[in-house]
Protein backbone atom coordinates (compact mmCIF):
# COMPACT_ATOMS: atom_id res chain seq x y z
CA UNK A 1 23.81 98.79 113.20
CA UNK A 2 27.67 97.38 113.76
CA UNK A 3 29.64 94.63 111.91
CA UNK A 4 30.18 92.37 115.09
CA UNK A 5 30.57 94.83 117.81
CA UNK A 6 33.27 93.36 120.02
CA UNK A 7 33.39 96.23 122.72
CA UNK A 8 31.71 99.68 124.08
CA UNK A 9 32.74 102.46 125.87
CA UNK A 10 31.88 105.87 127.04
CA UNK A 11 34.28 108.63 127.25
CA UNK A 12 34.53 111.36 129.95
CA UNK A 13 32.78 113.54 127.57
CA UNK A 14 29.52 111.12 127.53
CA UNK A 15 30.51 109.68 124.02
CA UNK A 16 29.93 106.14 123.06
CA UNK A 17 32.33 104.64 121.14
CA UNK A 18 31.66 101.07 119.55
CA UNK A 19 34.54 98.42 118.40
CA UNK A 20 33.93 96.89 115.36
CA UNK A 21 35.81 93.21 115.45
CA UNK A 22 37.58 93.86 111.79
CA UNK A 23 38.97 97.36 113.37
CA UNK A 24 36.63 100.00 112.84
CA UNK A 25 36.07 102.11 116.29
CA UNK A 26 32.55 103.95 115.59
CA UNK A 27 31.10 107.07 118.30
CA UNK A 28 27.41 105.63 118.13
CA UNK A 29 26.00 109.23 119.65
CA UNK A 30 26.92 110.84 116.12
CA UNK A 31 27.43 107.99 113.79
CA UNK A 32 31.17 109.34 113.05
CA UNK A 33 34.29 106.99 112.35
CA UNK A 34 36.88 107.13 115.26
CA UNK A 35 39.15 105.03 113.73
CA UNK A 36 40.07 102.26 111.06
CA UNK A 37 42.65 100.08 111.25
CA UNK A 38 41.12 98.02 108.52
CA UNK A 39 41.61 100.64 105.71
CA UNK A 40 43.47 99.56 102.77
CA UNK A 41 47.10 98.75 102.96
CA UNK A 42 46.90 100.00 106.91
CA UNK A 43 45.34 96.53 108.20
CA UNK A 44 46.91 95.97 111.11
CA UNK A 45 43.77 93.60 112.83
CA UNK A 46 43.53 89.80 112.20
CA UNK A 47 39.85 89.44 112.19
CA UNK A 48 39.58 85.46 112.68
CA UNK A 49 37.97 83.64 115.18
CA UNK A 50 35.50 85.29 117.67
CA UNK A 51 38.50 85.55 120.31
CA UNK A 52 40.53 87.67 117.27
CA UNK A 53 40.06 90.92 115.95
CA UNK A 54 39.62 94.50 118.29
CA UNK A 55 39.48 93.74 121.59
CA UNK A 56 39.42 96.62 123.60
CA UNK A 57 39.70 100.59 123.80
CA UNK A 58 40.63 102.92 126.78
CA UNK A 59 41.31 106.44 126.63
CA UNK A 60 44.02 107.90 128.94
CA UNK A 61 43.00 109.85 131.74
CA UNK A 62 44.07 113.29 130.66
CA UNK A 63 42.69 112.54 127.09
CA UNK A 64 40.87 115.49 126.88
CA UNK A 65 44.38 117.10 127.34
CA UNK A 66 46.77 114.82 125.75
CA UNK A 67 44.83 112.73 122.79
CA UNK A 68 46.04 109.60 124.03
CA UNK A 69 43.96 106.40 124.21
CA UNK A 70 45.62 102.74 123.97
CA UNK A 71 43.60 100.10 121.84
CA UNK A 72 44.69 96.01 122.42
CA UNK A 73 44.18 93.81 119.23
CA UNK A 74 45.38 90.55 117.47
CA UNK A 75 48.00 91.38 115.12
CA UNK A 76 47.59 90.41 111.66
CA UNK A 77 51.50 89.38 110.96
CA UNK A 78 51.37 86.74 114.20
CA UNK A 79 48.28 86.71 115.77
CA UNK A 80 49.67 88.63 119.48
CA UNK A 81 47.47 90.40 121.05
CA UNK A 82 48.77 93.86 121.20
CA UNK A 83 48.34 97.03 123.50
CA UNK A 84 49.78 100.14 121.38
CA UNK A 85 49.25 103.78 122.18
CA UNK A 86 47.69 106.12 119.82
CA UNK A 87 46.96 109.68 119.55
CA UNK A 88 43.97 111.76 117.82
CA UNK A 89 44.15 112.79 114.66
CA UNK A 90 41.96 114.08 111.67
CA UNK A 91 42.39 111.28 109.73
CA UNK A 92 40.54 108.68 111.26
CA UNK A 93 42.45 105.48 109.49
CA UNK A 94 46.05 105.60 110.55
């Protein structure tokens, strides 16, 4: 199962990737971490209320190309929702 799923979405590839509210981005067809933005000392994600936390995922359209996806959370220091670019890597908690 997920910890408060807060969003899905499939990629062109047929991939489903699951948000986790506290900032964990999960592919559900493999069970494989995307992403964590909750690891130690890399929390970027305030995680309060229901309306807080990871909101939203969407990859770019040449991301099978490029890497690029953009994610939109609340930030931890303020509690703005963001929109911040990204690009794959192996490590999944940058």
């Amino acid at each position: 199962g997920f910890y408060k799923p807060t969003f899905a979405v499939v990629a062109h590839d047929g991939l489903l990737f699951v948000g986790e509210h506290w900032g964990k981005i999960l592919i559900a067809n493999t069970g494989a971490l995307f992403l964590d933005l909750s690891a130690s000392g890399l929390n970027r994600v305030s995680f309060g209320p229901p309306s807080q936390g990871l909101l939203c995922l969407a990859f770019h359209p040449q991301y099978e190309t490029n890497g690029r996806y953009f994610l939109s959370y609340t930030r931890i220091e303020d509690g703005a929702v963001v929109v911040r670019e990204y690009r794959v890597s192996s490590n999944p908690q940058i």
